[in-house]
C-alpha atoms as a PDB file:
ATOM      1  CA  UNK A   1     -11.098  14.759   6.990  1.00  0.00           C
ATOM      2  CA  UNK A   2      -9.996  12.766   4.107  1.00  0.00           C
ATOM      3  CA  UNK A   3      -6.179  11.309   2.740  1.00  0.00           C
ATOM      4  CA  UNK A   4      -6.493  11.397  -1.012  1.00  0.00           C
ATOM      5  CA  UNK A   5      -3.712   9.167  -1.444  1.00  0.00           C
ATOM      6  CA  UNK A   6      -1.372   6.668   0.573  1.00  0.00           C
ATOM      7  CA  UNK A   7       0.375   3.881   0.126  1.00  0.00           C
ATOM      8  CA  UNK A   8       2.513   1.607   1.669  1.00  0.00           C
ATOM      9  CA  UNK A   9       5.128  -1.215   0.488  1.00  0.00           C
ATOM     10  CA  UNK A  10       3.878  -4.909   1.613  1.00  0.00           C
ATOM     11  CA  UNK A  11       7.724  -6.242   0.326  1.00  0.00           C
ATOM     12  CA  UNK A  12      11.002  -4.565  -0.935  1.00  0.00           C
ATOM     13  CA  UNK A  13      11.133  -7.004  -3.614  1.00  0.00           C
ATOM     14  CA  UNK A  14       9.980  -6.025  -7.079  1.00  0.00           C
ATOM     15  CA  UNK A  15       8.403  -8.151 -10.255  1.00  0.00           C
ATOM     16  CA  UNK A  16      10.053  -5.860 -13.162  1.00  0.00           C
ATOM     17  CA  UNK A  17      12.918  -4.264 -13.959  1.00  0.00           C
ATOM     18  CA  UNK A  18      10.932  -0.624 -13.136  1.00  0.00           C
ATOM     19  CA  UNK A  19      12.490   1.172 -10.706  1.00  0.00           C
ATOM     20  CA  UNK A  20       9.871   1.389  -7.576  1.00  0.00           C
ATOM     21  CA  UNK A  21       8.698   4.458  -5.738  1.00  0.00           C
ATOM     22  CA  UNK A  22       9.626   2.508  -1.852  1.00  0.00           C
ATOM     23  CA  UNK A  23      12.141   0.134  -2.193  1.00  0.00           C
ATOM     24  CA  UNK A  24      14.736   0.685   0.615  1.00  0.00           C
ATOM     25  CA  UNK A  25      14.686   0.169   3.879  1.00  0.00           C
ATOM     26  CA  UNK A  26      14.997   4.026   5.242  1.00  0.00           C
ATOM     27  CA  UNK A  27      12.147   4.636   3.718  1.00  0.00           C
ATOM     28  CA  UNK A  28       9.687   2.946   5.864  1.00  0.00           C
ATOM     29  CA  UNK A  29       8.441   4.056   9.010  1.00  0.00           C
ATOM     30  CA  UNK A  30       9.882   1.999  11.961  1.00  0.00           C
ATOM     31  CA  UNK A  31       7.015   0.482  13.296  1.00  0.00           C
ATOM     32  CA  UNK A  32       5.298  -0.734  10.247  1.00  0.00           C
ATOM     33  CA  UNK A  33       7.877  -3.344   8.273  1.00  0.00           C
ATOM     34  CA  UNK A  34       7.023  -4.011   4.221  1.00  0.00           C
ATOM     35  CA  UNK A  35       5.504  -6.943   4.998  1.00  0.00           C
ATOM     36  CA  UNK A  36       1.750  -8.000   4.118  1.00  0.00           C
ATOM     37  CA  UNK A  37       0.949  -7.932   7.878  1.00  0.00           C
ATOM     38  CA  UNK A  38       2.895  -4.547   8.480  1.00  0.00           C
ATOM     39  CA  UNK A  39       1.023  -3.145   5.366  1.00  0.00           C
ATOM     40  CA  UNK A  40      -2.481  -3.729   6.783  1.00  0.00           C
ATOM     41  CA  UNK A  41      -1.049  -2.367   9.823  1.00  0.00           C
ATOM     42  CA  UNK A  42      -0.266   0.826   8.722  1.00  0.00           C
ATOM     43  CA  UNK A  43      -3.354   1.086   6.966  1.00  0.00           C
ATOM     44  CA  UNK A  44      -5.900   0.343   9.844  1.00  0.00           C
ATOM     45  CA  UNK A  45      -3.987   2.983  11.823  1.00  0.00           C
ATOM     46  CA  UNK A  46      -3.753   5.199   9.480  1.00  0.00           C
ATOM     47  CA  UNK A  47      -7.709   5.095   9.262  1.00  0.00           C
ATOM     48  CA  UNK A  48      -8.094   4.690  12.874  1.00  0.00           C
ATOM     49  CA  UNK A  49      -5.990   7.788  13.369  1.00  0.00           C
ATOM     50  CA  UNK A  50      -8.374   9.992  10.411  1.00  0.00           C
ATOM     51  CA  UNK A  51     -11.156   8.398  11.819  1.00  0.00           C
ATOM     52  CA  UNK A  52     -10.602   9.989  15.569  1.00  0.00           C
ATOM     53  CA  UNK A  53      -9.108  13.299  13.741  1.00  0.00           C
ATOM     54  CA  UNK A  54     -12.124  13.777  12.257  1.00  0.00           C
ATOM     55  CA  UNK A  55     -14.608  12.913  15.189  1.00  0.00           C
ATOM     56  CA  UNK A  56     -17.457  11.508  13.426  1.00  0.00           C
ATOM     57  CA  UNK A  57     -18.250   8.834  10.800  1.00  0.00           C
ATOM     58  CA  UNK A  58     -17.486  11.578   7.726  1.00  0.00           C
ATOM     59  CA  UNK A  59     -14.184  10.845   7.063  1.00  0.00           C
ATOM     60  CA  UNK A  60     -11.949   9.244   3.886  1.00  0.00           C
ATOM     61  CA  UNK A  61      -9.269   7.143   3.444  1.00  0.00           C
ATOM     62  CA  UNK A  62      -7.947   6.699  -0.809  1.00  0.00           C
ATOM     63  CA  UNK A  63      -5.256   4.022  -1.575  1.00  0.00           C
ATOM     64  CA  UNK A  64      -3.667   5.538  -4.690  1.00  0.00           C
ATOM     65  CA  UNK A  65      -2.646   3.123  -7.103  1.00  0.00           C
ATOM     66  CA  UNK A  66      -3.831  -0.262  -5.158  1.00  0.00           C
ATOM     67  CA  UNK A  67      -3.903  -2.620  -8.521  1.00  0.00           C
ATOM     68  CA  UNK A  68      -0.842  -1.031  -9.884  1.00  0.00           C
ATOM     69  CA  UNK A  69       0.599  -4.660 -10.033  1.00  0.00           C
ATOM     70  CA  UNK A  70       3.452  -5.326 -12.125  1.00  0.00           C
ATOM     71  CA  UNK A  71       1.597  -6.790 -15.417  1.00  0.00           C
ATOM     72  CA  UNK A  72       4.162  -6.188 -18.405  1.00  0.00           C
ATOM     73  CA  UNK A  73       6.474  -9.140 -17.629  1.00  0.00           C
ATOM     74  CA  UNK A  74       9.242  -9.708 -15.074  1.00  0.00           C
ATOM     75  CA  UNK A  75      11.875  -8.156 -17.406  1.00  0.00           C
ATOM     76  CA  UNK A  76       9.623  -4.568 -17.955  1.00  0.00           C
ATOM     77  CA  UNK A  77      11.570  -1.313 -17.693  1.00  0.00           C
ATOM     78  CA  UNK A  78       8.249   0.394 -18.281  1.00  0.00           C
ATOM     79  CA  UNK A  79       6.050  -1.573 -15.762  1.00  0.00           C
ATOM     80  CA  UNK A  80       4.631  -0.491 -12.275  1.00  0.00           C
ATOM     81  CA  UNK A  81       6.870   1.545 -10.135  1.00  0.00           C
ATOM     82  CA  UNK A  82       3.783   0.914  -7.063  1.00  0.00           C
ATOM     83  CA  UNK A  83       3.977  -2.943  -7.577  1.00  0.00           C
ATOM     84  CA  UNK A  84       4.897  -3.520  -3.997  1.00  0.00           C
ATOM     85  CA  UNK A  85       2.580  -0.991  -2.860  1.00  0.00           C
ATOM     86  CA  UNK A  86      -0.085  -2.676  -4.497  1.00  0.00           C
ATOM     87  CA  UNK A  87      -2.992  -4.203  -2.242  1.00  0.00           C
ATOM     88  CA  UNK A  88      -2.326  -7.402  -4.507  1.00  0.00           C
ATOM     89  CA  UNK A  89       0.892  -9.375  -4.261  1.00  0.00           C
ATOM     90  CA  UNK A  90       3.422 -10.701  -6.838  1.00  0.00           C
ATOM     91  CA  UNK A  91       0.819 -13.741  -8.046  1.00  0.00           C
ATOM     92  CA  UNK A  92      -2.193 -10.942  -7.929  1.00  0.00           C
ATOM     93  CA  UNK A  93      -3.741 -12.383  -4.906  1.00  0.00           C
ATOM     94  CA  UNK A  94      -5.558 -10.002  -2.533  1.00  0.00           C
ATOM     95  CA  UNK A  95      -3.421  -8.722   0.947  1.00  0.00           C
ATOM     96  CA  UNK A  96      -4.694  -8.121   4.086  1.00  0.00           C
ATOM     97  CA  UNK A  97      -4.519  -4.520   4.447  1.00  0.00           C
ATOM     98  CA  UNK A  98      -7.323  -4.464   1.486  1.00  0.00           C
ATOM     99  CA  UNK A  99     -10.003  -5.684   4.039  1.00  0.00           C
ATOM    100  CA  UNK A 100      -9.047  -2.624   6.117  1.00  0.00           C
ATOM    101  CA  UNK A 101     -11.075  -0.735   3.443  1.00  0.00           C
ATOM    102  CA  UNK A 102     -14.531  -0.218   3.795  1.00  0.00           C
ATOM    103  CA  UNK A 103     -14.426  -0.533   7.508  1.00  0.00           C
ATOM    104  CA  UNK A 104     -15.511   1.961   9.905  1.00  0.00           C
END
């Protein structure tokens, strides 16, 4: 069993003017809020959940687009519309849900 891609928004907020793929509140499921901690929530259950769907150790889990940070300046029209679903925050520091990763 493997998720090729997911993602999940760690803040609302944005760092450039690009308009970002999650950014309102209806779009997140209820019990996981865009927070770092609600982020690395998601994540571990996600896995947790592919992990027991699949029954054994052979299983995947691919954050798409986890260093998509915004990087062109705060002002960018053209910058990263997956900044906030980054596994790196505003000031590029890592968030929890990255040491969800790599676990089994």
């Amino acid at each position: 069993v493997v998720i090729a891609e997911t993602a999940y928004p760690w803040t609302l907020g944005w760092n450039d003017w690009t308009n970002n793929v999650v950014g309102l509140p209806d779009q997140l499921i209820p019990d996981y809020p865009a927070t770092p901690d609600g982020q690395a929530a998601y994540l571990s259950a996600l896995i947790s959940a592919v992990k027991s769907a699949a029954g054994t150790d052979n299983f995947g889990v691919s954050y798409w687009a986890a260093d998509w940070v915004a990087y062109k300046g705060t002002t960018a029209t053209d910058g990263s519309s997956w900044e906030n679903q980054a596994l790196f925050d505003f000031q590029y520091k890592a968030l929890p849900a990255l040491d969800s990763l790599g676990k089994k």
